[in-house]
PDB file of N, CA and C in Angstrom:
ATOM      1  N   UNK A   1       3.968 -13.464  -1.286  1.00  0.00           N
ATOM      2  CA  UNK A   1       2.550 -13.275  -1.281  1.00  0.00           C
ATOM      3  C   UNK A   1       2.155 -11.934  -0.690  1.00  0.00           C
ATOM      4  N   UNK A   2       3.142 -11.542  -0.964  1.00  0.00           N
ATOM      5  CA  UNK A   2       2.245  -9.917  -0.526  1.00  0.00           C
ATOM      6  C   UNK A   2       0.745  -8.992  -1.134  1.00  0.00           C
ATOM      7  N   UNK A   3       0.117  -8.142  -0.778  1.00  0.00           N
ATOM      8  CA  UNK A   3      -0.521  -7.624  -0.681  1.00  0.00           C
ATOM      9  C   UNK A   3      -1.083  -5.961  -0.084  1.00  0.00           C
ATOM     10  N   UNK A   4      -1.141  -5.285  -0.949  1.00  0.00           N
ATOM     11  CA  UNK A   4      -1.109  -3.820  -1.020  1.00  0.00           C
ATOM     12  C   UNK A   4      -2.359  -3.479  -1.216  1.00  0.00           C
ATOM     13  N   UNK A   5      -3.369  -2.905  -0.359  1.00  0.00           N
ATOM     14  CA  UNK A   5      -4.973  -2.425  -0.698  1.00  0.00           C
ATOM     15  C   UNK A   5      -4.722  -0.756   0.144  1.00  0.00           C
ATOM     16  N   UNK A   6      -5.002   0.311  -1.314  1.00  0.00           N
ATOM     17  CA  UNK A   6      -5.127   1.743  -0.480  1.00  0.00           C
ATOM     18  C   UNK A   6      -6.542   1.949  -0.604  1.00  0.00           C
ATOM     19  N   UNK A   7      -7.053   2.651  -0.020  1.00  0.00           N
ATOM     20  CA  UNK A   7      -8.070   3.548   0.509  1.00  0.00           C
ATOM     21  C   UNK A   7      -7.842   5.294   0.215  1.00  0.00           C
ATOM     22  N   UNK A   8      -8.317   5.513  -0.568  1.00  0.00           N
ATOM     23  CA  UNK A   8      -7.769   7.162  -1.317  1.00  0.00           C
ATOM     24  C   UNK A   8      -9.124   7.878  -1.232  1.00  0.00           C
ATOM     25  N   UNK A   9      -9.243   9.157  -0.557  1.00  0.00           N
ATOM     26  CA  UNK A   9     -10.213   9.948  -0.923  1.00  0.00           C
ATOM     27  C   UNK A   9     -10.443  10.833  -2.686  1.00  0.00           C
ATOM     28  N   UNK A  10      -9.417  10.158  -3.160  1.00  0.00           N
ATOM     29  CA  UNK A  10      -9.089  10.866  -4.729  1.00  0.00           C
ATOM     30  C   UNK A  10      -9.834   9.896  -5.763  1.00  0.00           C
ATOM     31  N   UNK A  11     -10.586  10.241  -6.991  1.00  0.00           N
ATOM     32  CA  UNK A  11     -10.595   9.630  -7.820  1.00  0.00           C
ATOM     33  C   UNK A  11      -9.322   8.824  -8.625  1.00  0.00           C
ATOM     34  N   UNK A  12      -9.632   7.826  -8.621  1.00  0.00           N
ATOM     35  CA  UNK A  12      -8.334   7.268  -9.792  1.00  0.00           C
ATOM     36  C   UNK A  12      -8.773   6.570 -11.122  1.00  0.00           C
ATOM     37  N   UNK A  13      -8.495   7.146 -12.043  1.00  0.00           N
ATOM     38  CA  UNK A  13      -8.592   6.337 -13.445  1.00  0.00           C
ATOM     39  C   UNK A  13      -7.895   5.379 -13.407  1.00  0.00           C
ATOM     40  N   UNK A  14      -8.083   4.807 -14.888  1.00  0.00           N
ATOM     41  CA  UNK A  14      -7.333   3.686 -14.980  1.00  0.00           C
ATOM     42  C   UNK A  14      -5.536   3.530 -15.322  1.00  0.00           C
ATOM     43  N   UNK A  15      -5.287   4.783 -15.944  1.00  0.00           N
ATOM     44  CA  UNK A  15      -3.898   5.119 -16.070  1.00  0.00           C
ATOM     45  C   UNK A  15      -3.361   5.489 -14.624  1.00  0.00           C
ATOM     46  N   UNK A  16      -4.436   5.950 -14.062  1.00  0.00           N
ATOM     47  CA  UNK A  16      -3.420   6.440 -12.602  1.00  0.00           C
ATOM     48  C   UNK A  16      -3.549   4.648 -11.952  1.00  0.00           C
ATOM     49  N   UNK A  17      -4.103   4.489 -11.500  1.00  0.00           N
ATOM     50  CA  UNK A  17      -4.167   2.946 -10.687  1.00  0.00           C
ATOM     51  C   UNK A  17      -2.720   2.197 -11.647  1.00  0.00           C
ATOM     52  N   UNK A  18      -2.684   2.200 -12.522  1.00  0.00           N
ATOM     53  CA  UNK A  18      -1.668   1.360 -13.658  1.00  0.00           C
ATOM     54  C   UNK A  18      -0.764   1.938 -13.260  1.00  0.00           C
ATOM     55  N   UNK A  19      -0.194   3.534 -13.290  1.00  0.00           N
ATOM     56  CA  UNK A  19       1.070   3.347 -12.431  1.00  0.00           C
ATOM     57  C   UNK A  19       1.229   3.218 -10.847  1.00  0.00           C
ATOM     58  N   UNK A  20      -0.187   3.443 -10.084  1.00  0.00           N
ATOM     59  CA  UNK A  20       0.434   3.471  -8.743  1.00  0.00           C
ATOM     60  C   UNK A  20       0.586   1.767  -8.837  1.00  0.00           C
ATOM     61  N   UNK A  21       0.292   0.868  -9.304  1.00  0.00           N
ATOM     62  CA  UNK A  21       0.377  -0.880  -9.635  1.00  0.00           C
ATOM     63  C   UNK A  21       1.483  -0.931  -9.504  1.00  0.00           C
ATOM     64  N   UNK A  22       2.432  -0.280 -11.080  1.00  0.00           N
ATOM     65  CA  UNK A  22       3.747  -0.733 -11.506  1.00  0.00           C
ATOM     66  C   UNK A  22       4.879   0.640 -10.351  1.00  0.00           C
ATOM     67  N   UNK A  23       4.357   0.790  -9.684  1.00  0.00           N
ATOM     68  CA  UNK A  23       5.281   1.260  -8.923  1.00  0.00           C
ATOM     69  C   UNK A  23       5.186   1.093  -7.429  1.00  0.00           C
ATOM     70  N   UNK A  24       4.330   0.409  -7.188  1.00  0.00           N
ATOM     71  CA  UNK A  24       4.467  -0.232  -5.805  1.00  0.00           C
ATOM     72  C   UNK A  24       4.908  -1.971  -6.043  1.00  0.00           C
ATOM     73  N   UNK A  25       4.394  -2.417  -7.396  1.00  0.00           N
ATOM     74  CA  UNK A  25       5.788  -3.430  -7.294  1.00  0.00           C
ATOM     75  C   UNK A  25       6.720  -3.465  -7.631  1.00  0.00           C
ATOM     76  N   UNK A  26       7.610  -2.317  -8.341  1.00  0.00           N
ATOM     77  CA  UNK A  26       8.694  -1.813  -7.736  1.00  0.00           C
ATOM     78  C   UNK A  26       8.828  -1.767  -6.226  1.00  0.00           C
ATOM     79  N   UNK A  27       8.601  -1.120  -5.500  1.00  0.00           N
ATOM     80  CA  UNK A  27       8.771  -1.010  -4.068  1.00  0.00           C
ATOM     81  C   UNK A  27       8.621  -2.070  -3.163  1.00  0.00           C
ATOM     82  N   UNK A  28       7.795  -2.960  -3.926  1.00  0.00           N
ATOM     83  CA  UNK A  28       7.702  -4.208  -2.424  1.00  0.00           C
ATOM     84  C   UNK A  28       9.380  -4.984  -2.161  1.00  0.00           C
ATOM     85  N   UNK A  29       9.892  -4.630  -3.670  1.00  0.00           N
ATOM     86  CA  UNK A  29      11.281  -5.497  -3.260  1.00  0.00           C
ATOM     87  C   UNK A  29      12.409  -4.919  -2.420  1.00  0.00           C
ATOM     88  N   UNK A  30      11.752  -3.746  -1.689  1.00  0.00           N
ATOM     89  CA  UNK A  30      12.094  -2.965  -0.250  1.00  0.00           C
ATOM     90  C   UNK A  30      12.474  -4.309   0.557  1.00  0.00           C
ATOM     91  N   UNK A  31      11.098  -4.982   0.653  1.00  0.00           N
ATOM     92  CA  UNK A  31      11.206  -6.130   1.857  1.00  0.00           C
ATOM     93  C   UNK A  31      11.814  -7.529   1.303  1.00  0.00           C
ATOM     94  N   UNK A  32      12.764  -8.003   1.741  1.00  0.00           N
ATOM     95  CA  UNK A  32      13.803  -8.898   1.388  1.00  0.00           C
ATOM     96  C   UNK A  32      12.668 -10.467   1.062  1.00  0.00           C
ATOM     97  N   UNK A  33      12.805 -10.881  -0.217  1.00  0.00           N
ATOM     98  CA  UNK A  33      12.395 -12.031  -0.310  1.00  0.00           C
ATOM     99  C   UNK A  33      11.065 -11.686  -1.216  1.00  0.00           C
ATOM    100  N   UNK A  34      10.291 -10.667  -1.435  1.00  0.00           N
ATOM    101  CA  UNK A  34       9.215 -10.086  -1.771  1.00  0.00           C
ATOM    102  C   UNK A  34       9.424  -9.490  -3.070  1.00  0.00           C
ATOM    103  N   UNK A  35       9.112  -9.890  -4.536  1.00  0.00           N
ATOM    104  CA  UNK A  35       9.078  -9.349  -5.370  1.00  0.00           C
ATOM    105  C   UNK A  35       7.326  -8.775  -6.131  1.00  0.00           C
ATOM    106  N   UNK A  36       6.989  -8.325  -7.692  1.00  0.00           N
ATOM    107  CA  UNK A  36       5.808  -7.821  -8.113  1.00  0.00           C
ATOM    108  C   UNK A  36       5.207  -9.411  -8.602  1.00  0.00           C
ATOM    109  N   UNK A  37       6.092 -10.432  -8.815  1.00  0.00           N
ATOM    110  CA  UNK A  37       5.534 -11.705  -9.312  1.00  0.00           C
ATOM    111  C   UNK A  37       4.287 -12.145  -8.087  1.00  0.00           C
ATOM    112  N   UNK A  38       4.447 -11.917  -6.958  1.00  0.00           N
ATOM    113  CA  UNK A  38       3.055 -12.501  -6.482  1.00  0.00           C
ATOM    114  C   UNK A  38       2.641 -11.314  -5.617  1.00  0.00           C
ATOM    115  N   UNK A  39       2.381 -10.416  -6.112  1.00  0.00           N
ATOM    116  CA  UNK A  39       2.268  -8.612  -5.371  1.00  0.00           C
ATOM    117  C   UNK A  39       0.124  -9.015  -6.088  1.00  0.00           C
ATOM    118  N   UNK A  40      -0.605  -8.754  -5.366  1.00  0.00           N
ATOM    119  CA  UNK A  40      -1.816  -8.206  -5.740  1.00  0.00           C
ATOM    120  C   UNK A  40      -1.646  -6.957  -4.595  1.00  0.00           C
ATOM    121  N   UNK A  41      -2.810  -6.115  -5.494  1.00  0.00           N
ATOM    122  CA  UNK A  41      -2.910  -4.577  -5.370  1.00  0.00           C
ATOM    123  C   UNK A  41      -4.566  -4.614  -5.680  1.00  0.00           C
ATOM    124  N   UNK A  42      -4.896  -3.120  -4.629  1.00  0.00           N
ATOM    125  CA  UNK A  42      -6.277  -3.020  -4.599  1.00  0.00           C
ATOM    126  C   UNK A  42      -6.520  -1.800  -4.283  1.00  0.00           C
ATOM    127  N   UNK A  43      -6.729  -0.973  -5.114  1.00  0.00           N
ATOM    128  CA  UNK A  43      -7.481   0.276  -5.046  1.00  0.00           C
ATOM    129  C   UNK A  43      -8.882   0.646  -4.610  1.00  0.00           C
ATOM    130  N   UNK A  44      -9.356   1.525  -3.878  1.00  0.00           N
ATOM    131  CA  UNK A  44     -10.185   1.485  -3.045  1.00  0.00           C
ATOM    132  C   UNK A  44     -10.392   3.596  -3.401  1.00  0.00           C
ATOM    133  N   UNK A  45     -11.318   3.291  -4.717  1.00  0.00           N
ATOM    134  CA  UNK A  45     -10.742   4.989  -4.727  1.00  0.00           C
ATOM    135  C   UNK A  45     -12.111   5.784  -4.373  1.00  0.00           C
ATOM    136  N   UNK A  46     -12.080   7.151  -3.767  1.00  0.00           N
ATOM    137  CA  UNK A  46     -13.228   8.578  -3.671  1.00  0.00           C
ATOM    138  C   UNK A  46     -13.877   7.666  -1.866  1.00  0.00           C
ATOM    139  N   UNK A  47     -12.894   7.321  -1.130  1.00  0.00           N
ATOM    140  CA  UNK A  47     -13.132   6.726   0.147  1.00  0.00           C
ATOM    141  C   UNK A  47     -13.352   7.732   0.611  1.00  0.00           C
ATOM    142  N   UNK A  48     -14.283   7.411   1.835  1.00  0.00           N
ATOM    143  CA  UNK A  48     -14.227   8.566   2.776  1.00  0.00           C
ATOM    144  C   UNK A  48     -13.452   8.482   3.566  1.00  0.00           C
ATOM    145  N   UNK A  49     -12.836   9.377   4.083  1.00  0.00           N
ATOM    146  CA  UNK A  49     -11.594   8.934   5.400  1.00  0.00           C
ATOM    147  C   UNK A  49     -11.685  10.398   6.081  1.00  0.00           C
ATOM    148  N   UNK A  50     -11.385  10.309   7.321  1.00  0.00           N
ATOM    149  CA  UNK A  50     -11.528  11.358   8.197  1.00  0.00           C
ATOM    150  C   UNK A  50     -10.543  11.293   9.084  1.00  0.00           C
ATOM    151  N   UNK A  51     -10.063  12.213   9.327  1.00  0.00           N
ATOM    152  CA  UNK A  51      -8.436  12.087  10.197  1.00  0.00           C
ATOM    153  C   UNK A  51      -8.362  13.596  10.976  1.00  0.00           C
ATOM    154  N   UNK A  52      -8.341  13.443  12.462  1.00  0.00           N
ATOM    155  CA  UNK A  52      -8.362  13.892  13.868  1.00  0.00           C
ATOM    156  C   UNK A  52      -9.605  14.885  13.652  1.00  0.00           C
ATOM    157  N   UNK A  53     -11.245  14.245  13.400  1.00  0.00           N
ATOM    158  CA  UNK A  53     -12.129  14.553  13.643  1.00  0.00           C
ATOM    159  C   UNK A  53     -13.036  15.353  12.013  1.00  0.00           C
ATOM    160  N   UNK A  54     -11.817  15.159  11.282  1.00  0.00           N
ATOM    161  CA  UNK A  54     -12.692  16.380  10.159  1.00  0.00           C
ATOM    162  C   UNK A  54     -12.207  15.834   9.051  1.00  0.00           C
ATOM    163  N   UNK A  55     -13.359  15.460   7.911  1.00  0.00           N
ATOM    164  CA  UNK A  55     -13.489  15.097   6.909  1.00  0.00           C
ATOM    165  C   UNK A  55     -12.224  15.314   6.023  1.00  0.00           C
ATOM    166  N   UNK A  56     -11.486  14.625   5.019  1.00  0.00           N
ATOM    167  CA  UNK A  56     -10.144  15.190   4.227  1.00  0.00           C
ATOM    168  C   UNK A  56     -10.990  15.367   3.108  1.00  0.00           C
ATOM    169  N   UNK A  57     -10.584  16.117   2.651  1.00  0.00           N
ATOM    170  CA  UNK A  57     -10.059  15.950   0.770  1.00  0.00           C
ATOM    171  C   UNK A  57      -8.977  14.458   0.135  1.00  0.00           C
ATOM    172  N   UNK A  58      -8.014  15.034   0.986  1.00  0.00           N
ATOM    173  CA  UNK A  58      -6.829  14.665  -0.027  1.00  0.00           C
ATOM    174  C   UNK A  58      -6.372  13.579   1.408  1.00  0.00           C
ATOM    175  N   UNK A  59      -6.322  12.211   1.157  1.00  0.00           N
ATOM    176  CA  UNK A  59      -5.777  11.566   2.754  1.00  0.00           C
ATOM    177  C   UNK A  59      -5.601   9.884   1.830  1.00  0.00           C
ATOM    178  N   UNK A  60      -5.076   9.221   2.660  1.00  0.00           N
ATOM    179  CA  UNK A  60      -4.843   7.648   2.689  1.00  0.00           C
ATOM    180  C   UNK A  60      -4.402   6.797   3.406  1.00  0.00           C
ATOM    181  N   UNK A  61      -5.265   5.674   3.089  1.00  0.00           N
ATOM    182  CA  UNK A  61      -4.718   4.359   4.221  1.00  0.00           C
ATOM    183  C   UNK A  61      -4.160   3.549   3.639  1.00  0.00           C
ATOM    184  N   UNK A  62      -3.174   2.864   3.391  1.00  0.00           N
ATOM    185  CA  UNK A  62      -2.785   1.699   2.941  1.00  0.00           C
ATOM    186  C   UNK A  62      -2.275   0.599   3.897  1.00  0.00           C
ATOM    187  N   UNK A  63      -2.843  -0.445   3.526  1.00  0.00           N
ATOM    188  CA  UNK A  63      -2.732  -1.540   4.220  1.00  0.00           C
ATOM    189  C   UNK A  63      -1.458  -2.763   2.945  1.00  0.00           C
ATOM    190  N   UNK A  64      -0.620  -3.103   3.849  1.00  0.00           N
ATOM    191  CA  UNK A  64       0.313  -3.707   3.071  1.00  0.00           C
ATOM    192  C   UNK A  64       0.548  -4.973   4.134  1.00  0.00           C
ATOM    193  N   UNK A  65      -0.095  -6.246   3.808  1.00  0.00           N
ATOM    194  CA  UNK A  65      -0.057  -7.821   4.118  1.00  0.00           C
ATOM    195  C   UNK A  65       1.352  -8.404   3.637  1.00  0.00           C
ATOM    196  N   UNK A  66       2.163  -8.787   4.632  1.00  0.00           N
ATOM    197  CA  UNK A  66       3.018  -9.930   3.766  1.00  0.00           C
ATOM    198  C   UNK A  66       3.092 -11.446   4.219  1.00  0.00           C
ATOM    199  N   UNK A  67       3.437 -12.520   3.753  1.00  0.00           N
ATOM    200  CA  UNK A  67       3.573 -13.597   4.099  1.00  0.00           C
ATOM    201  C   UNK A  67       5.120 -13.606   4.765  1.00  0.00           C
ATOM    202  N   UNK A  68       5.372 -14.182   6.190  1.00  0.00           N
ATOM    203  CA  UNK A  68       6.181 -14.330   6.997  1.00  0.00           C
ATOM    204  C   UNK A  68       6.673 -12.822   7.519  1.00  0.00           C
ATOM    205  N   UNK A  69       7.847 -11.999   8.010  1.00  0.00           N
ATOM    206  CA  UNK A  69       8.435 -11.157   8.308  1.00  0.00           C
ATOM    207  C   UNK A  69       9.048 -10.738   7.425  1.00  0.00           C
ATOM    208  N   UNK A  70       9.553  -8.997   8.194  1.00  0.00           N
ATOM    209  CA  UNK A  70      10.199  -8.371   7.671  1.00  0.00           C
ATOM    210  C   UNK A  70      11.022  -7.837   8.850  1.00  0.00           C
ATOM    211  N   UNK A  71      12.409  -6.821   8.753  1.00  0.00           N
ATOM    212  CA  UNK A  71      12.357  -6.186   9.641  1.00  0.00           C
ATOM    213  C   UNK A  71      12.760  -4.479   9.743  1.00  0.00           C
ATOM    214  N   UNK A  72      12.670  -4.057  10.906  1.00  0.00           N
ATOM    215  CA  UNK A  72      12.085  -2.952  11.204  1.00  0.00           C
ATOM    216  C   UNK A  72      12.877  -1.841   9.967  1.00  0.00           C
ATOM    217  N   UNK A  73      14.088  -2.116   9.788  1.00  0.00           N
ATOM    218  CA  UNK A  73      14.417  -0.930   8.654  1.00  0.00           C
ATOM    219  C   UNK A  73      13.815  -0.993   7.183  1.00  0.00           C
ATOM    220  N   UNK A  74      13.408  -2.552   6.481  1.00  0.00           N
ATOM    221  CA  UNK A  74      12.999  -2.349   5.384  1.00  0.00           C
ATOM    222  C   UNK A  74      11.756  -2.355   5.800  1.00  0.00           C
ATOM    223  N   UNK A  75      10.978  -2.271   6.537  1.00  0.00           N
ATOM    224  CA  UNK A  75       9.279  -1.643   6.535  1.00  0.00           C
ATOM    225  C   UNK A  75       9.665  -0.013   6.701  1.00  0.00           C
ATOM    226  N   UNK A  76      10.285   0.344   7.626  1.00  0.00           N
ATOM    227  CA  UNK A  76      10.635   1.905   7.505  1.00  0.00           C
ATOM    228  C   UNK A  76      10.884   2.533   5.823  1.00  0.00           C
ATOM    229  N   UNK A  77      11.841   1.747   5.336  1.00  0.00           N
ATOM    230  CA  UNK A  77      12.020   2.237   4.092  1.00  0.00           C
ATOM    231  C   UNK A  77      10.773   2.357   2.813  1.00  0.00           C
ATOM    232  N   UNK A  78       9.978   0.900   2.980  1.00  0.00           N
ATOM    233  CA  UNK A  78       8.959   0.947   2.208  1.00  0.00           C
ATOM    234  C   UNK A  78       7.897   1.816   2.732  1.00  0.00           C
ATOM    235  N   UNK A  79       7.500   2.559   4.301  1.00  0.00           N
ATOM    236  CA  UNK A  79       7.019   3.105   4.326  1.00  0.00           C
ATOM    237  C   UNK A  79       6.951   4.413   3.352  1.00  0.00           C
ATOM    238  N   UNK A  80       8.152   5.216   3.951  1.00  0.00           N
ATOM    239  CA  UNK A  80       8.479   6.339   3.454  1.00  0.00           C
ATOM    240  C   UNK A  80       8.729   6.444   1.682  1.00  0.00           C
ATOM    241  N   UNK A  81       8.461   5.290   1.325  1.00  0.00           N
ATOM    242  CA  UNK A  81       8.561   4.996   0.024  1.00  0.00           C
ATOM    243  C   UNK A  81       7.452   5.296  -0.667  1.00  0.00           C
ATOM    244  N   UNK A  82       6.173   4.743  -0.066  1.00  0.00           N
ATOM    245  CA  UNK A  82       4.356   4.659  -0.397  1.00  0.00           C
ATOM    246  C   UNK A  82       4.195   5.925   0.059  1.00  0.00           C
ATOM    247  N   UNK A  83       4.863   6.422   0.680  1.00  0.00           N
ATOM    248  CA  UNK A  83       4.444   7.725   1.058  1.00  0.00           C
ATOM    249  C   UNK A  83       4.516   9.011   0.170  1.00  0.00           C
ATOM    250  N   UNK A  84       5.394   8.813  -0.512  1.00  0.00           N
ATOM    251  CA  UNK A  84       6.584   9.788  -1.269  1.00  0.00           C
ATOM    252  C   UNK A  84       5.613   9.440  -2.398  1.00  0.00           C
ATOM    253  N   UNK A  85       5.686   8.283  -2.869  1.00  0.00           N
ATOM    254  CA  UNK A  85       4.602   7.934  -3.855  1.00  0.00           C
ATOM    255  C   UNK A  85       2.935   8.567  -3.950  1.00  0.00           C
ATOM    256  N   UNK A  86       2.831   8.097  -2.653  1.00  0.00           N
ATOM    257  CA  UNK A  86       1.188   9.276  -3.037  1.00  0.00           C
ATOM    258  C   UNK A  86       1.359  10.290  -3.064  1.00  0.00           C
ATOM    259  N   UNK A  87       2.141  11.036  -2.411  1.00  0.00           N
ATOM    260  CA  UNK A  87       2.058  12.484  -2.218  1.00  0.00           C
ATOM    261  C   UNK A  87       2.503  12.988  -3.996  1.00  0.00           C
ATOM    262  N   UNK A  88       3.912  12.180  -4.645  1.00  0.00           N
ATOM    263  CA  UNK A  88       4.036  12.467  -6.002  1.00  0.00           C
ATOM    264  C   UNK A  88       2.648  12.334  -6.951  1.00  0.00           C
ATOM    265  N   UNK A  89       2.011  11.640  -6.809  1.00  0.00           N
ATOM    266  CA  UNK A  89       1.353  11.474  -7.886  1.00  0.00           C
ATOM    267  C   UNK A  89       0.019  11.401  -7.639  1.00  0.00           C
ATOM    268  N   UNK A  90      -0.775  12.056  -6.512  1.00  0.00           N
ATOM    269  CA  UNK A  90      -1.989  11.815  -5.952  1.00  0.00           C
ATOM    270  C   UNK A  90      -2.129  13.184  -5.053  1.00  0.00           C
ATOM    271  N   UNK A  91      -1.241  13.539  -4.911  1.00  0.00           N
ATOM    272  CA  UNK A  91      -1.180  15.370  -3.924  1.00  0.00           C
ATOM    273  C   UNK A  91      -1.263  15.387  -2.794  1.00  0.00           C
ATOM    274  N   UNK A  92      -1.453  13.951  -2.254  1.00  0.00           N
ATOM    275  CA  UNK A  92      -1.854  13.496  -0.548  1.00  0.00           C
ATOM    276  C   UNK A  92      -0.578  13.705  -0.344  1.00  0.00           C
ATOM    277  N   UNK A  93      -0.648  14.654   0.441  1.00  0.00           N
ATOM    278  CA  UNK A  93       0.106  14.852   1.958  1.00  0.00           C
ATOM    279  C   UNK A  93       0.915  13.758   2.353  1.00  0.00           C
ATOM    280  N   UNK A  94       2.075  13.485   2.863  1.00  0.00           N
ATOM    281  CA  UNK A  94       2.515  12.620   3.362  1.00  0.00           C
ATOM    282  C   UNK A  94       1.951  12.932   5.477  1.00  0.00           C
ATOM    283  N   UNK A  95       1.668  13.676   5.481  1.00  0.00           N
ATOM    284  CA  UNK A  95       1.106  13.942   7.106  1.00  0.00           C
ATOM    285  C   UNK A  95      -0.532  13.290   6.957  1.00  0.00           C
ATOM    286  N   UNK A  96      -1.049  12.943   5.954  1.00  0.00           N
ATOM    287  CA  UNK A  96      -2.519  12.647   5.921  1.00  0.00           C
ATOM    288  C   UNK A  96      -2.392  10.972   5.762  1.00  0.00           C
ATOM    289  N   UNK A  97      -1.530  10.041   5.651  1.00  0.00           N
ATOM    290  CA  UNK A  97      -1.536   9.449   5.523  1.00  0.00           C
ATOM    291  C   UNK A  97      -0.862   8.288   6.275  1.00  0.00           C
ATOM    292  N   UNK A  98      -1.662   7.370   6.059  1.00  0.00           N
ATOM    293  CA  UNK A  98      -1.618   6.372   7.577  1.00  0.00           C
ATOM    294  C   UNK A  98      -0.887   4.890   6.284  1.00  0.00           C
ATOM    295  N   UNK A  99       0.153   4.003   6.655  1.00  0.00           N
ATOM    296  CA  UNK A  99       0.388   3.133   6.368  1.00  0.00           C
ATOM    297  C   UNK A  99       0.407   1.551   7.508  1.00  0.00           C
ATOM    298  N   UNK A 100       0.272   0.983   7.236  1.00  0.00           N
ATOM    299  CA  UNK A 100       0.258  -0.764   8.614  1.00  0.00           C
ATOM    300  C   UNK A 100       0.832  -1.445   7.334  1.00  0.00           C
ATOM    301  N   UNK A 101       1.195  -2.358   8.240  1.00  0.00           N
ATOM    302  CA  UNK A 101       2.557  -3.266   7.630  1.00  0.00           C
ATOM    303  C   UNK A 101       2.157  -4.590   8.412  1.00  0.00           C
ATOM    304  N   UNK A 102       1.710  -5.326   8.054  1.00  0.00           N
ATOM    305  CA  UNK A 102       1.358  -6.562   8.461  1.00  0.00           C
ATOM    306  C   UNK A 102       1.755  -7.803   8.280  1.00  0.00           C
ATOM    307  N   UNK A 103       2.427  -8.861   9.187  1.00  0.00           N
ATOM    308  CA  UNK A 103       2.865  -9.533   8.696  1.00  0.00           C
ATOM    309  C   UNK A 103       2.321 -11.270   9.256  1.00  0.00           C
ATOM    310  N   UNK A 104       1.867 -11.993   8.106  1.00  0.00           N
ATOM    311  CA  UNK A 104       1.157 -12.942   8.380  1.00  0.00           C
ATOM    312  C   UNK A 104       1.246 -14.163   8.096  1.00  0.00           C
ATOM    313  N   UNK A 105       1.405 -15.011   9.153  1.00  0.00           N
ATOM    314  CA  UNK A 105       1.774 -16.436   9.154  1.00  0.00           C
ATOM    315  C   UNK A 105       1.061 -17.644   8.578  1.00  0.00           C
ATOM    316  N   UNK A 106      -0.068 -17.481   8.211  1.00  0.00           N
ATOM    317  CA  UNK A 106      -1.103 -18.769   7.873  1.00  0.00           C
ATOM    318  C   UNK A 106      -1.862 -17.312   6.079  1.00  0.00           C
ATOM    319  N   UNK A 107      -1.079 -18.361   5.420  1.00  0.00           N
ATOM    320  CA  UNK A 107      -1.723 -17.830   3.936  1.00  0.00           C
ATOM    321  C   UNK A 107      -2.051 -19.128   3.107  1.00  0.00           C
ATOM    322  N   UNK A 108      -2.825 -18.651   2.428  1.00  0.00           N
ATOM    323  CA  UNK A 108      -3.584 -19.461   1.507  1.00  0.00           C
ATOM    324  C   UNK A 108      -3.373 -19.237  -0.037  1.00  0.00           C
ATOM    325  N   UNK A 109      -3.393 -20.302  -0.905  1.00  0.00           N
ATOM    326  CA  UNK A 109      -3.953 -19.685  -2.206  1.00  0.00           C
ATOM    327  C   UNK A 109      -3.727 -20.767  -3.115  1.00  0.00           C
ATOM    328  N   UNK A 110      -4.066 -21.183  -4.373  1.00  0.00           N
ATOM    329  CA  UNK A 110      -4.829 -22.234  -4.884  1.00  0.00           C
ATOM    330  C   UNK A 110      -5.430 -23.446  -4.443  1.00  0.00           C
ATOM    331  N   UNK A 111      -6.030 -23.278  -3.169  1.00  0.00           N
ATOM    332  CA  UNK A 111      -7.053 -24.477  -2.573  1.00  0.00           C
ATOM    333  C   UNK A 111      -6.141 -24.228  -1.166  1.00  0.00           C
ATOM    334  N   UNK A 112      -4.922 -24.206  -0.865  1.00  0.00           N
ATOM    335  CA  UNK A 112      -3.891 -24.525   0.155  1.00  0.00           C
ATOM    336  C   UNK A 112      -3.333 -23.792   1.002  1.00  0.00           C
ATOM    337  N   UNK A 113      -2.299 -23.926   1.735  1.00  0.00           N
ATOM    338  CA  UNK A 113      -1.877 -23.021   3.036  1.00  0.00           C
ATOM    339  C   UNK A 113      -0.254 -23.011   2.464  1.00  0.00           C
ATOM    340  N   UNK A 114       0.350 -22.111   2.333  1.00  0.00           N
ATOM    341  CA  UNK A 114       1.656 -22.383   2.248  1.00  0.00           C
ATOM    342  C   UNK A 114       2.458 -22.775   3.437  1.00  0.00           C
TER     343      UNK A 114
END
């Protein structure tokens, strides 16, 4: 049950969102147990974001939810992974960009709690 929502000061069409989609679920299977079959994704695009006092251009937050744990080397890896990824295909900086890795015990979804 994971979950991937960025925050991009960049416009994104619909071809760009479609691959940053199919290539971050590629990447979630970084974290052991986590494949794109229950991956939702959420683009959040032309955000404002401001980082150490002054407005960006080019910056991002991504917030990445999973159901139960992970540990510390495959979140390292998927970091530097989302990272490499925006900066390829979005021009953001890998220094402008902030990733959290969250991991969460009480999930929900068709009426229920897993």
């Amino acid at each position: 049950m994971p979950f991937i929502n960025s925050k991009v000061t960049v416009k994104l069409d619909d071809e760009k969102k479609e691959k940053l989609k199919s290539e971050l679920g590629n990447l979630i299977s970084l974290i052991p147990g986590k494949s794109e079959s229950w991956l939702m994704v959420g683009f959040n695009d032309n955000y404002s974001l401001y980082f150490k006092g002054e407005k960006k251009d080019k910056a991002a937050f991504v917030e990445v939810k999973i159901f139960g744990g992970a540990d510390k080397e495959a979140k390292n890896k998927l970091t530097a992974e989302i990272c490499s990824l925006f900066e390829r295909e979005l021009q953001i900086p890998q220094n402008s960009i902030y990733v959290t890795i969250e991991e969460i015990t009480d999930w929900g979804w068709n009426g229920e709690m897993f």
